[in-house]
C-alpha atoms as a PDB file:
ATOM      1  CA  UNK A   1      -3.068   9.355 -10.790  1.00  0.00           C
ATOM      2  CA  UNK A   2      -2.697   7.058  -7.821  1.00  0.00           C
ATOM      3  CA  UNK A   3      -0.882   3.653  -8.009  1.00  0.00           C
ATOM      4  CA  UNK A   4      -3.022   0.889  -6.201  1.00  0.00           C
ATOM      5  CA  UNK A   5      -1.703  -2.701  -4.894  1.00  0.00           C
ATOM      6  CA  UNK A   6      -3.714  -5.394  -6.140  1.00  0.00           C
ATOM      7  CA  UNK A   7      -3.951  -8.859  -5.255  1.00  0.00           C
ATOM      8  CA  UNK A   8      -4.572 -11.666  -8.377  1.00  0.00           C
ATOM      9  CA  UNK A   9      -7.394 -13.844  -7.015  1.00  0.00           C
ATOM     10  CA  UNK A  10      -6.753 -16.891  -9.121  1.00  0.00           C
ATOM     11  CA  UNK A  11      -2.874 -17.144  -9.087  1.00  0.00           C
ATOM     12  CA  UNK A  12      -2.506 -14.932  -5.593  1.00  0.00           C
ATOM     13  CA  UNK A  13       0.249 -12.581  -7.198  1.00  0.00           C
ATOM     14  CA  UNK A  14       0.559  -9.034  -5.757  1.00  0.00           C
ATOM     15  CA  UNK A  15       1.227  -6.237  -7.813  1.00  0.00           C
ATOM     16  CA  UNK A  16       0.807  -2.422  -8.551  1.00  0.00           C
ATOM     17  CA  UNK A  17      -0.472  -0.434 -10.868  1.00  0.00           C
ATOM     18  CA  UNK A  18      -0.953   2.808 -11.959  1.00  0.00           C
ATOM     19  CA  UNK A  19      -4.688   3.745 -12.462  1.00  0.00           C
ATOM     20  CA  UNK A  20      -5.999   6.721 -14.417  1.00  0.00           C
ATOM     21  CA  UNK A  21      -9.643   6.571 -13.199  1.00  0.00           C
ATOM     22  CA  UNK A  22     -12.136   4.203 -12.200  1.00  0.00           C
ATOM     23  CA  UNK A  23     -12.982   2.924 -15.658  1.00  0.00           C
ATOM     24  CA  UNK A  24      -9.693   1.475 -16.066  1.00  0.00           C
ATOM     25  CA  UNK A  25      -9.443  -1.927 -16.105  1.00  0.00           C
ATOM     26  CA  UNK A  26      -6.833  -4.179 -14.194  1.00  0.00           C
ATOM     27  CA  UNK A  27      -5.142  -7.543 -15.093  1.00  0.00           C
ATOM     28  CA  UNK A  28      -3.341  -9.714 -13.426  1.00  0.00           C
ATOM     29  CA  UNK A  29       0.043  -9.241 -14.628  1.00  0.00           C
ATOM     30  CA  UNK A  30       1.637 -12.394 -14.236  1.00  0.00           C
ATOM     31  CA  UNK A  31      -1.545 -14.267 -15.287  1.00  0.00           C
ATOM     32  CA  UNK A  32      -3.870 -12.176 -17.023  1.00  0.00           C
ATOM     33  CA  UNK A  33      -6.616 -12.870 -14.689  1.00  0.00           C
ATOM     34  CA  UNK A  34      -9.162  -9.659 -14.298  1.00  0.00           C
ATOM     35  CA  UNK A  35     -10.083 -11.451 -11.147  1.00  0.00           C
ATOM     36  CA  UNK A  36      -8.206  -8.921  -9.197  1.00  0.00           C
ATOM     37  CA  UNK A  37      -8.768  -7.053  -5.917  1.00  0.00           C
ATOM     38  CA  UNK A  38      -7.522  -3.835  -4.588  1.00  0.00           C
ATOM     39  CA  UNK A  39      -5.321  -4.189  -1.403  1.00  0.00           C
ATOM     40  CA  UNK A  40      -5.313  -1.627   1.685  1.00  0.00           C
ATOM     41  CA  UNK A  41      -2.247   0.522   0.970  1.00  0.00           C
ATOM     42  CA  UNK A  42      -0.753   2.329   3.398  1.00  0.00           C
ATOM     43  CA  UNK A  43       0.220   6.165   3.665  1.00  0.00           C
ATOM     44  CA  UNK A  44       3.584   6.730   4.729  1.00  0.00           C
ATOM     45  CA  UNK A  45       5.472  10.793   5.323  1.00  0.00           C
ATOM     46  CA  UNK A  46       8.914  11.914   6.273  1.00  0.00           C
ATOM     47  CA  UNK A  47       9.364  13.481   8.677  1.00  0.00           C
ATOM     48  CA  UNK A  48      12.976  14.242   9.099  1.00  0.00           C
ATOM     49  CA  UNK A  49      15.308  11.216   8.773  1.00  0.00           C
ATOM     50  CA  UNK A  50      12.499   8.592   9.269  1.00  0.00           C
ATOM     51  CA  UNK A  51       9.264   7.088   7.556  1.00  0.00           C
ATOM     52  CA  UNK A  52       5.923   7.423   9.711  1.00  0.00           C
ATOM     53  CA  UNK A  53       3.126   5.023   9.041  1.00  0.00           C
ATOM     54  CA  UNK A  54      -0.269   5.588   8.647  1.00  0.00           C
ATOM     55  CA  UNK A  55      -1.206   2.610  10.636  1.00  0.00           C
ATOM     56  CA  UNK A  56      -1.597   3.763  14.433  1.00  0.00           C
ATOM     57  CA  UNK A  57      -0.484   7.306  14.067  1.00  0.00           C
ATOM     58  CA  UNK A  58       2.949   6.709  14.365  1.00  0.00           C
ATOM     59  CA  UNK A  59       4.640   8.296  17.821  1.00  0.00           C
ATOM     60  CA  UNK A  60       1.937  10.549  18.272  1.00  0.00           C
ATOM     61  CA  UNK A  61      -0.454   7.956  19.508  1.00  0.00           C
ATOM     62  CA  UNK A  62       1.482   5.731  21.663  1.00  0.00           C
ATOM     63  CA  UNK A  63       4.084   7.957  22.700  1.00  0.00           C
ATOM     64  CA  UNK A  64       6.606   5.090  23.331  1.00  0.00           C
ATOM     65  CA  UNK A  65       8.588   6.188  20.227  1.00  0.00           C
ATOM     66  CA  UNK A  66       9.778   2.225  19.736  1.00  0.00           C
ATOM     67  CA  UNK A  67       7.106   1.022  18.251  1.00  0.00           C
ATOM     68  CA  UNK A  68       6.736  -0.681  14.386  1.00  0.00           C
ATOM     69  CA  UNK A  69       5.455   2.453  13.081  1.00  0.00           C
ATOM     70  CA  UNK A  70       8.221   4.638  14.721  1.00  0.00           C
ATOM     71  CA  UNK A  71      11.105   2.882  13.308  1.00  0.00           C
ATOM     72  CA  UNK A  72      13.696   4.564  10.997  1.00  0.00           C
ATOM     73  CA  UNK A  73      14.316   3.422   7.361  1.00  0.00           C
END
């Protein structure tokens, strides 16, 4: 049971929501619109004290280790 970021196409709100399966359907919620779209989300781990990002690799692709996706949270 993933929860998906959506984007409201007629009033631009951004939201989440938790989605059973691919029949269920998704509303706007500060509008009611079900002129929605499903955002990119992005996959984030531990790995000791700090968050790694999906987007590049994290440190194992640049190497520099002071990147954007390298930074602690």
């Amino acid at each position: 049971m993933p929860i998906y970021e959506y984007r409201c196409l007629r009033c631009e709100h951004e939201f989440e929501k938790l989605v059973f399966n691919s029949s269920t359907p998704v509303v706007c919620t500060a509008c009611g619109a079900d002129q929605v779209i499903r955002k990119p989300s992005l996959f984030a781990s531990k790995s000791g004290s700090r968050f790694v990002s999906s987007v590049g690799g994290g440190c194992s692709t640049c190497g520099g280790g002071s990147c954007a996706s390298c930074a602690s949270y």
